[in-house]
N, C-alpha and C. Protein backbone atom coordinates (compact mmCIF):
# COMPACT_ATOMS: atom_id res chain seq x y z
N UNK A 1 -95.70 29.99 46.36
CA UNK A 1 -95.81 31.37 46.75
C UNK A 1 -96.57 31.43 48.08
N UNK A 2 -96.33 32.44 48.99
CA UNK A 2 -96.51 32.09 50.54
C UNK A 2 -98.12 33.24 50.23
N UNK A 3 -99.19 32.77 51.09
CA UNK A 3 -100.06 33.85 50.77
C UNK A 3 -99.82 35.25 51.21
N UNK A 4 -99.06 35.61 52.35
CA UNK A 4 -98.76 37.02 52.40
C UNK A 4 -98.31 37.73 50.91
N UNK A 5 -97.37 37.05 50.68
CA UNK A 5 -96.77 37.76 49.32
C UNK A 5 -98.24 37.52 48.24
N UNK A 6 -98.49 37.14 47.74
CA UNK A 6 -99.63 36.89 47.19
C UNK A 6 -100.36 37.96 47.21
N UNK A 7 -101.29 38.32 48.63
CA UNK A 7 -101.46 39.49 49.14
C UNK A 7 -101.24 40.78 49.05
N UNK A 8 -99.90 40.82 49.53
CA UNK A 8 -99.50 42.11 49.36
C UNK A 8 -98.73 42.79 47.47
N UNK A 9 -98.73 41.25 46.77
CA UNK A 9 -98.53 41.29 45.41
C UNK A 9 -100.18 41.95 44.81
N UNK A 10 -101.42 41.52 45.50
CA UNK A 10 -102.46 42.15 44.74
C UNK A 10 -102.59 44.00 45.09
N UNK A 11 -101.83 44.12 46.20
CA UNK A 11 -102.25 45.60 47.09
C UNK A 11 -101.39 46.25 45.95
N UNK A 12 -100.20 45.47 45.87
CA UNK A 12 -99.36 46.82 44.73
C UNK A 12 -100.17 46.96 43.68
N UNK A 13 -99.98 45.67 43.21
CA UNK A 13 -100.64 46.13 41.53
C UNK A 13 -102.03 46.68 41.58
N UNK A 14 -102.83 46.78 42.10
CA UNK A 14 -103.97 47.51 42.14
C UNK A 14 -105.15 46.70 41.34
N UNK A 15 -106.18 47.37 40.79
CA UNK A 15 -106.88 46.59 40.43
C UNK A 15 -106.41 45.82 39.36
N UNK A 16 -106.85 44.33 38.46
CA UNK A 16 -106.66 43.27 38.01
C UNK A 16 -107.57 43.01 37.30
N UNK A 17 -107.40 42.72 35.84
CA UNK A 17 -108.31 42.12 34.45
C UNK A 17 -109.22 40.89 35.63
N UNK A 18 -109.69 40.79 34.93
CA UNK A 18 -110.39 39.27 35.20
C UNK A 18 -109.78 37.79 34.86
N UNK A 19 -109.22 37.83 33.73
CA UNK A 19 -108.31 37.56 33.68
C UNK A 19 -106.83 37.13 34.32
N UNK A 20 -106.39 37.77 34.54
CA UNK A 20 -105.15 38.49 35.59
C UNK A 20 -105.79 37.81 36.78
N UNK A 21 -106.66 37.72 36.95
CA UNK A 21 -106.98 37.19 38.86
C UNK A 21 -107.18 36.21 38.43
N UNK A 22 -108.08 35.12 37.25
CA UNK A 22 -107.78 34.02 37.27
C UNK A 22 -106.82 33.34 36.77
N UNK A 23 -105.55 34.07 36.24
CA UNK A 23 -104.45 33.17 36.18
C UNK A 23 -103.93 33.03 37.46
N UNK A 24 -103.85 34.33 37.83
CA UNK A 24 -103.18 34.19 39.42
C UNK A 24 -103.38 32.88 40.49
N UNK A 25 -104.94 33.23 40.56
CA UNK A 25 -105.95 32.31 41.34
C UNK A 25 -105.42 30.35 40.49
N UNK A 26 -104.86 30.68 39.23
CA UNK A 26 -104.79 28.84 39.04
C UNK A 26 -103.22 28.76 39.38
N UNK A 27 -102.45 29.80 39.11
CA UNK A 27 -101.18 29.07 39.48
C UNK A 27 -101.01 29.14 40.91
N UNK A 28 -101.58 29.82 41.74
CA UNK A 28 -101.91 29.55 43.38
C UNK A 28 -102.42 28.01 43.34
N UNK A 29 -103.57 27.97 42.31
CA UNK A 29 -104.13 26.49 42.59
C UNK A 29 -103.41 25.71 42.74
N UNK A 30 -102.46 25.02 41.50
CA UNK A 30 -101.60 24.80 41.18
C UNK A 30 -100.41 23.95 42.03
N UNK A 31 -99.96 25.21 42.52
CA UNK A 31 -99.18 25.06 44.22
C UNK A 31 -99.34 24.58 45.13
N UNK A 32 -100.94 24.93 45.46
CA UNK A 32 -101.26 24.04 46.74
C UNK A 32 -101.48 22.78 46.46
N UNK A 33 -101.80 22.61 45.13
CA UNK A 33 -102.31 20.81 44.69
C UNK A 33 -101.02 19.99 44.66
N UNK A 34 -99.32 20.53 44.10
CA UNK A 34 -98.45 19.96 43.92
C UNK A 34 -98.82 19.15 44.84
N UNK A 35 -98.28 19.33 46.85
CA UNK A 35 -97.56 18.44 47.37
C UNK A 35 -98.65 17.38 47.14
N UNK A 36 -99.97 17.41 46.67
CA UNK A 36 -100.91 16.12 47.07
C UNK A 36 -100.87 15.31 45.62
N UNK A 37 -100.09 15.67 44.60
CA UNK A 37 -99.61 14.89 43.49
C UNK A 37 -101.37 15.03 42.40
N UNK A 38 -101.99 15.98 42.58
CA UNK A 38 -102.82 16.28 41.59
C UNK A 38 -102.82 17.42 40.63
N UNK A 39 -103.30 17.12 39.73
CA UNK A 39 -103.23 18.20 38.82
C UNK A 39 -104.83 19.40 38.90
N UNK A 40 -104.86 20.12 38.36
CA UNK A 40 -106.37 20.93 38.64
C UNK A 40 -107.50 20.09 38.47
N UNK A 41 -107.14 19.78 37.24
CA UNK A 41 -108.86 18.89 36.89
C UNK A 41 -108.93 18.10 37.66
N UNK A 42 -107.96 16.87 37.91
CA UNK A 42 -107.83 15.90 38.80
C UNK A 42 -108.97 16.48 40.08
N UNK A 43 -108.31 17.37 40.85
CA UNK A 43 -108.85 17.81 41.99
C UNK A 43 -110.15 18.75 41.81
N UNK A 44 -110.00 19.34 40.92
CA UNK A 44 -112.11 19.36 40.49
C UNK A 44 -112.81 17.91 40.40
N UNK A 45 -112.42 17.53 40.01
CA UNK A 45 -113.02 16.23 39.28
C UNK A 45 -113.24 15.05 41.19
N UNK A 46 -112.56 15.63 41.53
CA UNK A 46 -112.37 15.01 43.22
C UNK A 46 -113.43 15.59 44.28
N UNK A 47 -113.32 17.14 44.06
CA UNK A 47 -114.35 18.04 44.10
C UNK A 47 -115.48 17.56 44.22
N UNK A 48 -115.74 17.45 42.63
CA UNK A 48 -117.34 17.46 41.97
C UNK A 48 -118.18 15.96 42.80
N UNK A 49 -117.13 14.73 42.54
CA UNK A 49 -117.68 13.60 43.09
C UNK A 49 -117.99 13.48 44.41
N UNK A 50 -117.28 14.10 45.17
CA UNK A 50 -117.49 14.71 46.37
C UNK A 50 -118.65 15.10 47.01
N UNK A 51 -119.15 16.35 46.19
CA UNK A 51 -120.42 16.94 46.41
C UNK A 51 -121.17 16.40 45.93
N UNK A 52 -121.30 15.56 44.45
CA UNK A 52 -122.22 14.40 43.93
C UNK A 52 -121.67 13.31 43.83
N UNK A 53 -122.14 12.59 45.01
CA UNK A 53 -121.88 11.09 44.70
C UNK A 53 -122.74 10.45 43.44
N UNK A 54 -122.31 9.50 42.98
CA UNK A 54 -122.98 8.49 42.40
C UNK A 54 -123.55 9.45 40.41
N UNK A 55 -122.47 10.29 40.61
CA UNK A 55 -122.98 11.09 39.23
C UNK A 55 -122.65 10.18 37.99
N UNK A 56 -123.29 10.78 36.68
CA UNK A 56 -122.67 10.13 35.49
C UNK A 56 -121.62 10.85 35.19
N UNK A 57 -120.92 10.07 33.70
CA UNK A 57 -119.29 10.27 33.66
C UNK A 57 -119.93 11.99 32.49
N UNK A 58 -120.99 11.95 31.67
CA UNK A 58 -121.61 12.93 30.83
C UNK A 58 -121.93 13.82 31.71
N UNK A 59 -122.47 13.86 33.32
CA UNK A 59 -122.51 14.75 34.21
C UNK A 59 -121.23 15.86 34.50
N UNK A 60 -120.46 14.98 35.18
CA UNK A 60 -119.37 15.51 35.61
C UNK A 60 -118.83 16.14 34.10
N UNK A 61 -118.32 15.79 32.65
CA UNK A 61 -117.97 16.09 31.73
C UNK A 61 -118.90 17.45 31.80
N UNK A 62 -119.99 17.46 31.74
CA UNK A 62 -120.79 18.97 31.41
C UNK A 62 -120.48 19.88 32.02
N UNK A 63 -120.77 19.64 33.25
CA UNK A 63 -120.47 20.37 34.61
C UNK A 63 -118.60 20.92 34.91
N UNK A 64 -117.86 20.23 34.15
CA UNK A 64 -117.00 20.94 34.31
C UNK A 64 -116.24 21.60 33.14
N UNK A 65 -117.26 21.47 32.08
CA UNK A 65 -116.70 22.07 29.97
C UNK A 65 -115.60 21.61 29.89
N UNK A 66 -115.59 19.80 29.78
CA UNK A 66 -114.80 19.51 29.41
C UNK A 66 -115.15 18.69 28.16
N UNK A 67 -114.42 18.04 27.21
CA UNK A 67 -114.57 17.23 25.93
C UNK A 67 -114.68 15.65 26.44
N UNK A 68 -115.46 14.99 26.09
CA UNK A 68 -115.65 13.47 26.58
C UNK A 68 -114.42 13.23 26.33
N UNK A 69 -113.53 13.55 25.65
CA UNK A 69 -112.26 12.47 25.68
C UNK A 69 -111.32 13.24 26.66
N UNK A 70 -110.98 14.20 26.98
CA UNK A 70 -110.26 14.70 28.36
C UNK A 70 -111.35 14.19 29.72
N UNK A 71 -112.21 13.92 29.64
CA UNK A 71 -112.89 13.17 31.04
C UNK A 71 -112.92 11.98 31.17
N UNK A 72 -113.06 11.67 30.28
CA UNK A 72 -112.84 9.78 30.24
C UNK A 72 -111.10 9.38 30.43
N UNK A 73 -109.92 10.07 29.95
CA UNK A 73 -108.80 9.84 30.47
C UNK A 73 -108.39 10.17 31.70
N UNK A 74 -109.00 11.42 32.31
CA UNK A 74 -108.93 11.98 33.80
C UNK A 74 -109.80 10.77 34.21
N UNK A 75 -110.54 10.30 34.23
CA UNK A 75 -111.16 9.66 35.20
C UNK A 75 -110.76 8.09 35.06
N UNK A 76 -109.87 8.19 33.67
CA UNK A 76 -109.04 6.37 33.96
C UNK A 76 -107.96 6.82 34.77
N UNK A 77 -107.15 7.99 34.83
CA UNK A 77 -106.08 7.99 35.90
C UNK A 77 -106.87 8.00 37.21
N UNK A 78 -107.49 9.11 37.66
CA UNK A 78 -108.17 8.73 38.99
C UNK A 78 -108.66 7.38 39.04
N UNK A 79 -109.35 6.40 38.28
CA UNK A 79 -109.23 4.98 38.75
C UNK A 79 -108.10 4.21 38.91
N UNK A 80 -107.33 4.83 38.11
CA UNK A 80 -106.05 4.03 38.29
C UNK A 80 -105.18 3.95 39.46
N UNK A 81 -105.34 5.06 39.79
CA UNK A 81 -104.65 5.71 41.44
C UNK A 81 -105.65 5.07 42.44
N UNK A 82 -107.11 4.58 42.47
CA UNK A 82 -107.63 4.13 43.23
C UNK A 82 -108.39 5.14 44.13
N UNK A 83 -108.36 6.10 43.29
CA UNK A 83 -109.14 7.33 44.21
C UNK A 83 -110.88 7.43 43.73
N UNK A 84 -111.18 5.84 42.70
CA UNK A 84 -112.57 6.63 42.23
C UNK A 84 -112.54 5.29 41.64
N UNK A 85 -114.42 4.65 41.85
CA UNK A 85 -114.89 3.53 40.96
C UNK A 85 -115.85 3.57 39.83
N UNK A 86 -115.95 2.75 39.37
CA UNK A 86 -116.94 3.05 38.05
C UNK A 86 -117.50 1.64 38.18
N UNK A 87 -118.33 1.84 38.69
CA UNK A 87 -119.55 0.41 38.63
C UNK A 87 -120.62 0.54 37.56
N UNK A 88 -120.64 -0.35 36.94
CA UNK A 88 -121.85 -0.83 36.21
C UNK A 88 -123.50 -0.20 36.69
N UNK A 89 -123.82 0.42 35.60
CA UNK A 89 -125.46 0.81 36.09
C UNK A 89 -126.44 -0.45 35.89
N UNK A 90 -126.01 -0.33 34.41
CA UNK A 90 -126.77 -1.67 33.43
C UNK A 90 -125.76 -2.60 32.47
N UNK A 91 -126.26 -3.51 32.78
CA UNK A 91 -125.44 -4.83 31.87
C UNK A 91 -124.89 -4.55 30.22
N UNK A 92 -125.55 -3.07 29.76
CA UNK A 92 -125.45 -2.80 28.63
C UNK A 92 -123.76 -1.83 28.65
N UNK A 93 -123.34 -1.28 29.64
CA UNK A 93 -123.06 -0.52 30.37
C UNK A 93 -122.74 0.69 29.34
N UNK A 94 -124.02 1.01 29.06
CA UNK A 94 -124.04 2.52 28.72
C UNK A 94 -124.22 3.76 29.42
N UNK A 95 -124.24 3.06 30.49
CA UNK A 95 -124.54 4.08 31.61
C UNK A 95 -123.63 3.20 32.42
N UNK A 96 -122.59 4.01 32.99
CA UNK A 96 -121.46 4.50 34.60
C UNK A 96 -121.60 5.46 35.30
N UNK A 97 -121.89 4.82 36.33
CA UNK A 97 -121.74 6.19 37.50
C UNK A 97 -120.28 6.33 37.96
N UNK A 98 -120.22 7.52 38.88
CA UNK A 98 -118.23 7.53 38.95
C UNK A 98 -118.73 7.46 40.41
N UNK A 99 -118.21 7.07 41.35
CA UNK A 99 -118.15 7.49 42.58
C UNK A 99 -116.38 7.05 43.66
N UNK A 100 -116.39 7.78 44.62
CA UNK A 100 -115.13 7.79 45.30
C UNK A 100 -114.92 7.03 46.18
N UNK A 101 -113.83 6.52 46.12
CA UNK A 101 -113.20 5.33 47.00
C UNK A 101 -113.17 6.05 48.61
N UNK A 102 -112.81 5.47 49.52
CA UNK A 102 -112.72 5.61 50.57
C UNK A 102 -111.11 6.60 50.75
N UNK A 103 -110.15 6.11 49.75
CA UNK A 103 -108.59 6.87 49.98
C UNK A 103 -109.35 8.33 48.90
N UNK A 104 -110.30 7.71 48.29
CA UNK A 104 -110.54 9.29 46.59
C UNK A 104 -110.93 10.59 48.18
N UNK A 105 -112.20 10.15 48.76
CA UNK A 105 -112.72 10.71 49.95
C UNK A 105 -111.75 11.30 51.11
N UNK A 106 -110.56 11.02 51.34
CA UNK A 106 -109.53 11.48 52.00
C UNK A 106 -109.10 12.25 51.33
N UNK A 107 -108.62 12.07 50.14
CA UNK A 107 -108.00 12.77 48.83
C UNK A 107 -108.40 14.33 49.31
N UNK A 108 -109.93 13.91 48.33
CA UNK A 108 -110.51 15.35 48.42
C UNK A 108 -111.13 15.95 49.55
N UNK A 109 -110.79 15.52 50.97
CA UNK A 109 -110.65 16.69 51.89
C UNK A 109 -109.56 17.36 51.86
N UNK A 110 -108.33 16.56 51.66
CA UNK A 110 -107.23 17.42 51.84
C UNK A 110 -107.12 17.89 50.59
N UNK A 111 -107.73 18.09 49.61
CA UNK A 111 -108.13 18.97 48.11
C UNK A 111 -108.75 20.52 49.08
N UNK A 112 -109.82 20.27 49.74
CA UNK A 112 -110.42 21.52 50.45
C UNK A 112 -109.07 22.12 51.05
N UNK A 113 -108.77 21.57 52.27
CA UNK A 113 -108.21 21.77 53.34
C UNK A 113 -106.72 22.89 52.42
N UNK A 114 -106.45 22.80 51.47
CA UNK A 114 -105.47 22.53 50.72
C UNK A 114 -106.04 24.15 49.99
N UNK A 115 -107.06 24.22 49.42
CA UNK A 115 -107.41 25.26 48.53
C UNK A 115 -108.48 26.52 49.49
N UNK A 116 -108.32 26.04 50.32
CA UNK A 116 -109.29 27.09 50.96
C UNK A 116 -109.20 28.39 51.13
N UNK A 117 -108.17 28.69 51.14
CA UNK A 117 -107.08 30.08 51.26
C UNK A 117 -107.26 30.70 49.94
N UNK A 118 -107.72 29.87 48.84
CA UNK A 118 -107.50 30.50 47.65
C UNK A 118 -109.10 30.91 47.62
N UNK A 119 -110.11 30.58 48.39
CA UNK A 119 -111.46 31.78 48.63
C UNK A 119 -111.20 32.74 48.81
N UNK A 120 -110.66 33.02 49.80
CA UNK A 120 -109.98 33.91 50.49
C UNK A 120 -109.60 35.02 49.48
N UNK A 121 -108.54 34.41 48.82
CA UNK A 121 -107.64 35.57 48.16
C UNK A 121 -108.36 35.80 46.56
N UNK A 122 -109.75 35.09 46.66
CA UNK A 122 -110.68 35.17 45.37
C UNK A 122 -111.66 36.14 45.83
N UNK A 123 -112.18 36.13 47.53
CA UNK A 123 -112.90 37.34 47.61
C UNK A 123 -112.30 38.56 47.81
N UNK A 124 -110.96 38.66 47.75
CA UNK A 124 -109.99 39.89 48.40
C UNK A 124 -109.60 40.06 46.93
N UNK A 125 -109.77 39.54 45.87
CA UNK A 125 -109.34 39.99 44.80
C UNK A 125 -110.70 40.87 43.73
N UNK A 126 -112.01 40.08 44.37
CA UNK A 126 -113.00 40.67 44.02
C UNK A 126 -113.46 41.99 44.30
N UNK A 127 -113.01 42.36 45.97
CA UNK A 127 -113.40 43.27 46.48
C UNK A 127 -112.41 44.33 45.96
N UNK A 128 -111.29 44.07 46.29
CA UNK A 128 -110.70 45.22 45.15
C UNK A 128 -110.56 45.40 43.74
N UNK A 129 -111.04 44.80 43.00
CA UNK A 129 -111.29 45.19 41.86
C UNK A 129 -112.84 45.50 41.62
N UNK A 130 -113.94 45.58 42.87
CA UNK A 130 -114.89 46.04 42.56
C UNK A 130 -114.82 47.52 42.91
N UNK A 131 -113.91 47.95 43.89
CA UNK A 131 -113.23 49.37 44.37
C UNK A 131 -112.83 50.29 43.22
């Protein structure tokens, strides 16, 4: 969906559940993530490491309400793709930190570069439904 239409799709319908703007706002997400072959979490999860390097895998899991077993499989595909490492803290290795590869770090600029528009149409959706 092109953001004009988008746009001028929020001007008709008028104000919007909360709801209603965040479905909108994920299948926009959605779209822009296709051409870069990620899925949402994927690209949160690209996000998060991003802004915290060197986090734990129970970090990132909290921080984004997810279930240890949907984060621990998101984060074996992102290793698998080579976008993210998991080094050893301690020899016990009860403790992993996640941190991003050099291609994960390209990734998730063009994750920004990619979603930025959808601020945009998150504060233009705020402002009119605070109207």
């Amino acid at each position: 969906m092109r953001y004009t239409r988008l746009v001028k799709s929020l001007k008709r319908t008028g104000k919007l559940s909360s709801l209603e703007t965040v479905l909108r706002l994920h299948g926009l997400f959605r779209h822009r993530l296709h051409p870069l072959g990620l899925s949402p979490l994927q690209a949160c999860m690209l996000l998060y490491l991003d802004r915290h390097p060197q986090c734990e895998m129970r970090e990132i899991a909290s921080a984004l309400c997810l279930p240890k077993v949907s984060a621990i499989e998101t984060v074996q595909r992102l290793q698998r793709n080579g976008w993210i490492l998991k080094p050893r803290v301690n020899a016990t290795r009860k403790t992993v930190t996640l941190q991003l590869t050099a291609h994960g770090a390209t990734l998730a600029q063009k994750v920004k570069a990619n979603i930025g528009i959808i601020d945009k149409l998150f504060a233009l959706a705020k402002t009119r439904n605070a109207a």
